[in-house]
Protein backbone atom coordinates (compact mmCIF):
# COMPACT_ATOMS: atom_id res chain seq x y z
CA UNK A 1 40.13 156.97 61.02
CA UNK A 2 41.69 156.68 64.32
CA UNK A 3 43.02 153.64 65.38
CA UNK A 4 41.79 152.11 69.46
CA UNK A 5 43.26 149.35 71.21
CA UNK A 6 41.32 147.57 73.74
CA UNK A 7 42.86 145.15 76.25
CA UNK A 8 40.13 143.28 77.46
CA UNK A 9 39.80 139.62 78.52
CA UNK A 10 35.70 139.43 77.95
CA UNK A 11 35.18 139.21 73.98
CA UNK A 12 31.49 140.40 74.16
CA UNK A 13 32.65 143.92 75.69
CA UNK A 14 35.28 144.24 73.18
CA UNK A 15 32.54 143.19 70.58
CA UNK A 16 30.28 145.95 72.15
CA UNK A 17 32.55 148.85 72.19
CA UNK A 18 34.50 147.83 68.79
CA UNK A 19 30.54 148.67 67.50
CA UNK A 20 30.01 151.10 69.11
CA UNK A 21 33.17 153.04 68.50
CA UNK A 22 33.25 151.74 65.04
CA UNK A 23 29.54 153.89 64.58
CA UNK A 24 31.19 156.69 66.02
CA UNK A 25 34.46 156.77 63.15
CA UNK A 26 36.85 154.51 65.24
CA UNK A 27 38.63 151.49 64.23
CA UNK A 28 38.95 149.08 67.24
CA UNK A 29 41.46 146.21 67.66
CA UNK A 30 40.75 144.15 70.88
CA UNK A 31 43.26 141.79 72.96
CA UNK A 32 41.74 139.38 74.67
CA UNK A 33 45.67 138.08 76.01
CA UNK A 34 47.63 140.76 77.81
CA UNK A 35 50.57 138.73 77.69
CA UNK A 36 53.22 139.05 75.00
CA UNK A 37 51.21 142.56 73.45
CA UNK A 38 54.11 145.15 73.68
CA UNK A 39 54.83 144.13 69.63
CA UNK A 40 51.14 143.66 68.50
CA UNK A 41 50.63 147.16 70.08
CA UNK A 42 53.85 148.61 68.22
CA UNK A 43 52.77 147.18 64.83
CA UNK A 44 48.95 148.54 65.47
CA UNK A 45 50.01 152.22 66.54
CA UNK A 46 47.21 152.87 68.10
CA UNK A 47 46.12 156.67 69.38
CA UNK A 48 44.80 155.32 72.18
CA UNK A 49 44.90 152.20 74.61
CA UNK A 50 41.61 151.29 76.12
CA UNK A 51 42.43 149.11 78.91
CA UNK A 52 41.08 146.42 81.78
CA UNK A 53 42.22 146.15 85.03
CA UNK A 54 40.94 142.74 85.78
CA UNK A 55 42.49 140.16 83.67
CA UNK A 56 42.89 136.55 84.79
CA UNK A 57 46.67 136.02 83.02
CA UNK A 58 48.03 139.47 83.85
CA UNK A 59 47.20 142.78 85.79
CA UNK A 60 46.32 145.67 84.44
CA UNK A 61 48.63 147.98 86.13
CA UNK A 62 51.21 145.88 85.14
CA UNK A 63 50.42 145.93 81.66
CA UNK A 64 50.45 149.62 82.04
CA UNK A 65 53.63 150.07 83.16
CA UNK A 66 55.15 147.77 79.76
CA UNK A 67 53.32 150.07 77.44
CA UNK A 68 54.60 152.99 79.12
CA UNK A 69 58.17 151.65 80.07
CA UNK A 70 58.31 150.96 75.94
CA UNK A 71 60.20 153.53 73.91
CA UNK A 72 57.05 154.63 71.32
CA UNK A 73 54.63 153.83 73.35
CA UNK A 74 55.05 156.24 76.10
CA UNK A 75 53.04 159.26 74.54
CA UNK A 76 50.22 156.55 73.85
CA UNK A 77 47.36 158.38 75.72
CA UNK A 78 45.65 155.15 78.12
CA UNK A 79 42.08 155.25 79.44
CA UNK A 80 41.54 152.59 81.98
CA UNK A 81 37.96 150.52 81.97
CA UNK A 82 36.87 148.55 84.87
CA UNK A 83 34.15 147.21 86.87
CA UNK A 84 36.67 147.57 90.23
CA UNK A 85 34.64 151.14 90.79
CA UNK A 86 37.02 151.34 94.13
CA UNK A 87 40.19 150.85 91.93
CA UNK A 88 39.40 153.29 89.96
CA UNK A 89 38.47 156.04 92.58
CA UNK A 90 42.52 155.20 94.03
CA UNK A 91 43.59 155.28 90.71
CA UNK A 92 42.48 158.72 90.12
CA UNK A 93 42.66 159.97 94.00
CA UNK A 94 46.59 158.68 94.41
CA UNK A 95 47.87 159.33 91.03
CA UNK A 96 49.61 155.29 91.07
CA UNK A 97 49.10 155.66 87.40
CA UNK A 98 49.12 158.72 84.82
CA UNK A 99 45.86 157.74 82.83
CA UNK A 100 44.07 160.36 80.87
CA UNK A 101 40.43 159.26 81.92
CA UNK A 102 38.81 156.13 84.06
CA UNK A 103 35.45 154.69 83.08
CA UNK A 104 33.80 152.18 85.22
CA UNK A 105 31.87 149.55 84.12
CA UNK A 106 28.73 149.92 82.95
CA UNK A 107 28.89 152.70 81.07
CA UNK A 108 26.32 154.55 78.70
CA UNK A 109 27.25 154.82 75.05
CA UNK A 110 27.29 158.42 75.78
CA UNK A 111 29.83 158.34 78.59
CA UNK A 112 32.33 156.13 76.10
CA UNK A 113 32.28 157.86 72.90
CA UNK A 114 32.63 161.37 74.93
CA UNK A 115 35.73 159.91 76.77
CA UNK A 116 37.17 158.83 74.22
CA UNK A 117 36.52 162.40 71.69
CA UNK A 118 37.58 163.99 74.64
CA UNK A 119 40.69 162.13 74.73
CA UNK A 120 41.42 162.01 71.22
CA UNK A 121 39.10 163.53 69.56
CA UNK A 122 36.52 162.22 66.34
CA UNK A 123 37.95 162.87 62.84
């Protein structure tokens, strides 16, 4: 089973997509604190980092940049999830960031779980 981390700072999305992602042969982990993750993240190992943009401690570009300035964590594939639809069309359009995929918020189950084989593919 492949191990997700999700960065999120609403507990009810990480609740949704833990199930959902969960029915689909995931394990999940969320965060709900962005702060002080770099070491939960190393002892997880996750194969991929789901992650928020809009968090009210930290932003998330910024935690972006520690997983990927982190020796070990740089290969960790990252697929940004936001409700900041503009954010993510600069994200993609500018190439700020090297994310594998964007998904804005909402999303159909569909649209996750094929994101997320695409990027890592089911087992």
């Amino acid at each position: 089973m492949k191990t997700i981390a999700y960065i999120e700072d609403d507990s009810d999305m990480i609740d949704l997509v833990s199930l959902i992602l969960t029915r689909h042969g995931y394990e999940v982990t969320g965060f709900t604190e962005s702060r002080e993750i770099l070491p939960r993240l190393e002892s997880l190992k996750p194969e991929l980092i789901l992650l928020d943009l809009m968090m009210p401690d930290v932003d998330g570009i910024e935690v972006y940049r520690e997983i990927k300035g982190r020796e070990g964590m740089e290969e960790v594939p990252i697929i940004i999830i936001s409700a900041m639809k503009r954010a993510l069309d600069e994200i993609e359009r500018e190439g700020r960031i090297k994310v594998e995929a964007c998904l804005a918020k909402p999303f159909t189950i569909s649209e996750l779980v094929g994101i997320v084989d695409r990027v890592i593919g089911s087992e």
